[in-house]
Each structure stands twice: as C-alpha cells, then as structure tokens.
N, C-alpha and C. Protein backbone atom coordinates (compact mmCIF):
# COMPACT_ATOMS: atom_id res chain seq x y z
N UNK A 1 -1.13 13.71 -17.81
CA UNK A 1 0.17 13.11 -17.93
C UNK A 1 0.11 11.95 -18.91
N UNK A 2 1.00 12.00 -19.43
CA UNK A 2 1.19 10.78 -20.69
C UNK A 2 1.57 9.48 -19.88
N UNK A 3 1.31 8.45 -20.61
CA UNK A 3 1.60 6.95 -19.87
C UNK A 3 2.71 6.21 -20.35
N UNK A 4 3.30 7.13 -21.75
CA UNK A 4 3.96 6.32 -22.56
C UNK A 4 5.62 7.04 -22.29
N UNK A 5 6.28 5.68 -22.52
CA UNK A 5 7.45 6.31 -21.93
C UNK A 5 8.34 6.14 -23.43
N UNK A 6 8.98 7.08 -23.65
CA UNK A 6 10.17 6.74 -24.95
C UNK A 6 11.69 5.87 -24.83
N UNK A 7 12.48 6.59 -23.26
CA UNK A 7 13.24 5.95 -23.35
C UNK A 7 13.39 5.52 -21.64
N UNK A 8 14.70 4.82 -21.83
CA UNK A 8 14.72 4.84 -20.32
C UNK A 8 14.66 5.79 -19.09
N UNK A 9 15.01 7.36 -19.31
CA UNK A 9 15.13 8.20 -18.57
C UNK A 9 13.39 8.52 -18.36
N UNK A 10 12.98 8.58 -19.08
CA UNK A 10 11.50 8.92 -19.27
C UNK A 10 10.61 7.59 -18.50
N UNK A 11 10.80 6.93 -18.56
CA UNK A 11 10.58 5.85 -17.65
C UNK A 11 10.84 5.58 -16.32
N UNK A 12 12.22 6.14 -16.66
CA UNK A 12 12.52 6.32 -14.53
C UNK A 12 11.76 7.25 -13.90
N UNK A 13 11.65 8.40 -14.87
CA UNK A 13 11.04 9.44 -14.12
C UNK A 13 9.27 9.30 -13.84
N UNK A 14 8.84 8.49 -15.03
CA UNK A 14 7.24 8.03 -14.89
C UNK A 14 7.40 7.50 -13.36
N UNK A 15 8.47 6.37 -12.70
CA UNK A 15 8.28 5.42 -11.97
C UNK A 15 8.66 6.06 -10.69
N UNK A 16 9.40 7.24 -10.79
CA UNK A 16 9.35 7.82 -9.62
C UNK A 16 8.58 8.70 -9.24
N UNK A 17 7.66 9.38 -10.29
CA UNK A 17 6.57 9.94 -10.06
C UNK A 17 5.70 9.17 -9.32
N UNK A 18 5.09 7.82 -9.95
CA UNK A 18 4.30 6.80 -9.39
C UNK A 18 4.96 6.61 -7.91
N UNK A 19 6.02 6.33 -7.42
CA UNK A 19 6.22 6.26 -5.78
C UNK A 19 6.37 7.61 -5.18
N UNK A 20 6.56 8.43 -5.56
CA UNK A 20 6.35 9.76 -4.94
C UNK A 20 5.00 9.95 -4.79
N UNK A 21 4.46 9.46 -5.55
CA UNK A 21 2.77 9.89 -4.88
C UNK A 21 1.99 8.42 -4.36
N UNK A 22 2.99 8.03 -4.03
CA UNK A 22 2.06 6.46 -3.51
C UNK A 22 2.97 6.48 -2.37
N UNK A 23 4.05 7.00 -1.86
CA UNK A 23 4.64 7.08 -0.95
C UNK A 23 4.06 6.11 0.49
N UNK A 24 2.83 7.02 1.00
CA UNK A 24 2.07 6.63 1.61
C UNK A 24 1.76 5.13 1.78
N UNK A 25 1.35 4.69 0.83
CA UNK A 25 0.67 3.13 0.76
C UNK A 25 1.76 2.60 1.21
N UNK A 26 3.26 2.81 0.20
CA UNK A 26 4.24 2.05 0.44
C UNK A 26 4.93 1.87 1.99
N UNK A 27 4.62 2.84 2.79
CA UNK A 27 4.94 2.81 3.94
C UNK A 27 4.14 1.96 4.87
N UNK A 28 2.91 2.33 3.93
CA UNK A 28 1.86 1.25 5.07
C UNK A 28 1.91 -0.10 4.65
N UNK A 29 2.25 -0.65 3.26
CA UNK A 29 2.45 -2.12 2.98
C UNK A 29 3.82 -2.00 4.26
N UNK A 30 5.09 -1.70 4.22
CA UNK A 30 6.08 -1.81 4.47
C UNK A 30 6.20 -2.24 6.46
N UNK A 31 5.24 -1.42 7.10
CA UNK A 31 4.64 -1.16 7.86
C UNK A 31 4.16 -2.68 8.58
N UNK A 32 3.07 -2.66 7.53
CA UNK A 32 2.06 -3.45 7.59
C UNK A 32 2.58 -5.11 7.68
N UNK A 33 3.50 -5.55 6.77
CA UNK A 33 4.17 -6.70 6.36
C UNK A 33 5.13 -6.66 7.78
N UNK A 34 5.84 -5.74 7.97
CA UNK A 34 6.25 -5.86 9.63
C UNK A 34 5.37 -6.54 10.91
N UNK A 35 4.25 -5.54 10.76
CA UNK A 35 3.48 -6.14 12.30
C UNK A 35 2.80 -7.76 11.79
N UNK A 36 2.61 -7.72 10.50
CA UNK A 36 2.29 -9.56 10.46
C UNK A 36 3.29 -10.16 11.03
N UNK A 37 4.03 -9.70 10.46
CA UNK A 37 5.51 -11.35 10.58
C UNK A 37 5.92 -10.77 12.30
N UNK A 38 5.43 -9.66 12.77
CA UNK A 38 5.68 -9.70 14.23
C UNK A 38 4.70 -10.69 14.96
N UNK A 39 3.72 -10.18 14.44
CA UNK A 39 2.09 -11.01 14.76
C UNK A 39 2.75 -12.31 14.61
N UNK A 40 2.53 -13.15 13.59
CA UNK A 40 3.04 -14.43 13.31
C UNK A 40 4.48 -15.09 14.41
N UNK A 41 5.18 -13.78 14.77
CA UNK A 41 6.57 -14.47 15.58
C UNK A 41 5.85 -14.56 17.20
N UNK A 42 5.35 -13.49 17.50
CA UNK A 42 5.15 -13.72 19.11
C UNK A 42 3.61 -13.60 19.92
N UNK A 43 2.84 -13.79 18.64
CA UNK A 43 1.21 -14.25 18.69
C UNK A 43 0.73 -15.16 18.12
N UNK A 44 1.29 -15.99 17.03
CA UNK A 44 0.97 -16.80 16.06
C UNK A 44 0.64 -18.08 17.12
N UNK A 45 -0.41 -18.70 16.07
CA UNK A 45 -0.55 -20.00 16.83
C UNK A 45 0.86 -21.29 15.90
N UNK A 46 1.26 -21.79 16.75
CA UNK A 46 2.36 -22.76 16.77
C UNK A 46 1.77 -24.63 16.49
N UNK A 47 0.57 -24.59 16.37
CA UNK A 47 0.35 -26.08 16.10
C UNK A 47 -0.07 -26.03 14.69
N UNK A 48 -0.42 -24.85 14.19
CA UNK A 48 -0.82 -25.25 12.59
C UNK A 48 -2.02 -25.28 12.54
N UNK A 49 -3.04 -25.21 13.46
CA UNK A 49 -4.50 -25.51 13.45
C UNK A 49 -4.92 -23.97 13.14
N UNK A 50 -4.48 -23.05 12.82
CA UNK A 50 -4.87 -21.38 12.55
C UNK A 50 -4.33 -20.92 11.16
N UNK A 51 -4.87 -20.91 10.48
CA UNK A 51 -5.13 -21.02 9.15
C UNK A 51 -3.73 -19.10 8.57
N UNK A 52 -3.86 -18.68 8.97
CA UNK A 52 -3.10 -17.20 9.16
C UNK A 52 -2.19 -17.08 9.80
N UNK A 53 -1.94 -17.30 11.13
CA UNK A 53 -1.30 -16.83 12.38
C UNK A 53 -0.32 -18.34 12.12
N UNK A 54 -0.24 -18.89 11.75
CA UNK A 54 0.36 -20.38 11.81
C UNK A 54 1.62 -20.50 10.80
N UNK A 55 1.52 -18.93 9.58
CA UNK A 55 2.37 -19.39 8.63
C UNK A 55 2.82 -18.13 8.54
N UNK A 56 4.00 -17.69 8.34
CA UNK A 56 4.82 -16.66 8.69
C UNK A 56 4.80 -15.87 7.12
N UNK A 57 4.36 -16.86 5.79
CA UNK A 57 4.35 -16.10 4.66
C UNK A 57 2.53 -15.12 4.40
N UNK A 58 1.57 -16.25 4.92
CA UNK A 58 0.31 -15.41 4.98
C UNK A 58 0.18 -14.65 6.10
N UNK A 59 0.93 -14.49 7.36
CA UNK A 59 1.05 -13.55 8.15
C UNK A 59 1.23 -12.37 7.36
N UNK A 60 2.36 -12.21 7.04
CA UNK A 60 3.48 -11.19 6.36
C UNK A 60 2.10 -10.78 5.30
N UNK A 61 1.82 -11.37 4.63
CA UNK A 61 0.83 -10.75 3.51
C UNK A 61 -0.63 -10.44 3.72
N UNK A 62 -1.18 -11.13 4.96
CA UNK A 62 -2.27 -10.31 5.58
C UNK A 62 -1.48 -8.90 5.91
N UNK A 63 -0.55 -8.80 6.22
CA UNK A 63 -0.35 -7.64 7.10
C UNK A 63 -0.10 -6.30 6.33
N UNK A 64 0.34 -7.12 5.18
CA UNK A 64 0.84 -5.91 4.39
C UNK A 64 -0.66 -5.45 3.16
N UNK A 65 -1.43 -6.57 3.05
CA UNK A 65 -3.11 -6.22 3.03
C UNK A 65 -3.67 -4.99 4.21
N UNK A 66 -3.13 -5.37 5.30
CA UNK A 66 -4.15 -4.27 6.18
C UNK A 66 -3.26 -3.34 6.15
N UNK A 67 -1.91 -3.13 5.84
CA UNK A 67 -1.40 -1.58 6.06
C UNK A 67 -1.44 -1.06 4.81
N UNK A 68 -1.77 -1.55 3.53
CA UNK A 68 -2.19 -0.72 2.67
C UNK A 68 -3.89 0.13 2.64
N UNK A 69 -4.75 -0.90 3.12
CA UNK A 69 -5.79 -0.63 3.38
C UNK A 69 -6.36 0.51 4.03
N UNK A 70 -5.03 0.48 5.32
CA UNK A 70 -5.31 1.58 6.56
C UNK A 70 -4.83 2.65 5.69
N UNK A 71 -3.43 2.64 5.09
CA UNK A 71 -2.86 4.29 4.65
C UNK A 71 -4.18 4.50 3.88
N UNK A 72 -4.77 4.06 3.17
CA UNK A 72 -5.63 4.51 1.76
C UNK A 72 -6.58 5.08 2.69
N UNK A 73 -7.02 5.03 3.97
CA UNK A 73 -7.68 5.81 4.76
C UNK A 73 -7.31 7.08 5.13
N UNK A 74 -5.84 7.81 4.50
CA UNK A 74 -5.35 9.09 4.94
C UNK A 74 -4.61 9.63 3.39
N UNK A 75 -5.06 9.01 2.49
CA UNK A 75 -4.87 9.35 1.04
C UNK A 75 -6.31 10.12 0.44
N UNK A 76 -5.52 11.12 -0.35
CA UNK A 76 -6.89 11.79 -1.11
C UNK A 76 -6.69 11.32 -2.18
N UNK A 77 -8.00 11.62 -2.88
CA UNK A 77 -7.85 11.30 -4.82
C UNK A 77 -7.56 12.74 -4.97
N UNK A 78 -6.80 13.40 -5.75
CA UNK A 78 -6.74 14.51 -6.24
C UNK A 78 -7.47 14.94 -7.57
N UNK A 79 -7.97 13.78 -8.22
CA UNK A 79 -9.16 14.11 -9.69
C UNK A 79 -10.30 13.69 -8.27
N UNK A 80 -10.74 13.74 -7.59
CA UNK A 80 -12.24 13.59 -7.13
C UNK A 80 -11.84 15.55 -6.86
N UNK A 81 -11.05 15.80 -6.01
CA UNK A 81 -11.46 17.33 -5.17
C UNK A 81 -11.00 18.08 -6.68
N UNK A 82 -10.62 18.14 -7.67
CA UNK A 82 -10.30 18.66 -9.10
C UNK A 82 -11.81 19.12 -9.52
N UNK A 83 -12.38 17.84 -9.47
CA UNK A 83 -14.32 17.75 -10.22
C UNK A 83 -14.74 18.30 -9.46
N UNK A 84 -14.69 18.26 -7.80
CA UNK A 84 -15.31 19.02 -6.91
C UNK A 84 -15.07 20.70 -6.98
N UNK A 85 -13.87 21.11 -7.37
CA UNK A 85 -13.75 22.47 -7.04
C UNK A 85 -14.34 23.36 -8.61
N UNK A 86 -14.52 22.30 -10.09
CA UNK A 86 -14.53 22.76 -11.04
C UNK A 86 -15.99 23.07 -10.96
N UNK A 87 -16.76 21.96 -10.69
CA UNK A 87 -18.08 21.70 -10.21
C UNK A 87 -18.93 22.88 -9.15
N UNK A 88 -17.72 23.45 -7.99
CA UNK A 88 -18.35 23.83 -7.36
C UNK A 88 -19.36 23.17 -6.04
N UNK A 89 -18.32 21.94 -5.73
CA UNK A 89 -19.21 21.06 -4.75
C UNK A 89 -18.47 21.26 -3.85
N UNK A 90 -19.06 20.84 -2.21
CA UNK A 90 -18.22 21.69 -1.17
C UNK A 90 -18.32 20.16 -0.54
C-alpha cells in the first residue's frame, strides 16, 4: 500500500483504513481511559500522597496505557504470518 496521499479523498480513505484495522486498540485505549478515571473516581487515593490514583488526568492515561497494551495481546501482525506462510514456518 502506498503512504502517499494526493488529495483529500485519498487521504480519508488512507485514515480509515488505518482505524479499521486498529479498531481493536482503539477500543481498548477507549476502554482503558474509562476504567482509569473510574479507578481514580471510586479507588483513588484523595490526599495527594499517590502519585497516579490521586490525579484524575494520569489516572485516565495510565488507563488508556494498559488498555492499549492488553488489546495488542489479541492483535495479529499480518506481515509476520505473510513471512511465515511464504517461508513455510508453522
């Protein structure tokens, strides 16, 4: 696939290609940024002495760190099993 886009239509369509196949992640950032700022509302520590749990913006962005992390655990590469099947590796 080419990277280069000519006009705008060709560009939308690059960018919806890119979330159609990242789908996944995006659900798990989306996900993920939820259970922080839940974490942070009704587990968080409230005096400020907890470096994470204390601030509702690094909550939110730990969280959406670990739900990208987790989806990428149920994502394939599709050029690794490509080399594998050309290759002949099982």
């Amino acid at each position: 696939m080419d990277n280069t886009c000519v006009s705008k239509t060709d560009c939308f369509s690059m960018l919806k290609e890119k979330i159609k196949g990242n789908l996944l992640n995006f659900a798990g950032a989306l996900l993920g940024a939820i259970g922080g700022y839940l974490y942070y509302r009704f587990a968080g520590c409230k005096s400020g002495t907890c470096p994470i749990t204390s601030n509702p913006w690094i909550s939110t962005f730990w969280g959406t760190v670990t739900g990208i992390l987790f989806a990428g655990l149920f994502t394939t590469n599709k050029k690794n099993e490509k080399n594998e099947k050309e290759h002949g590796i099982d």
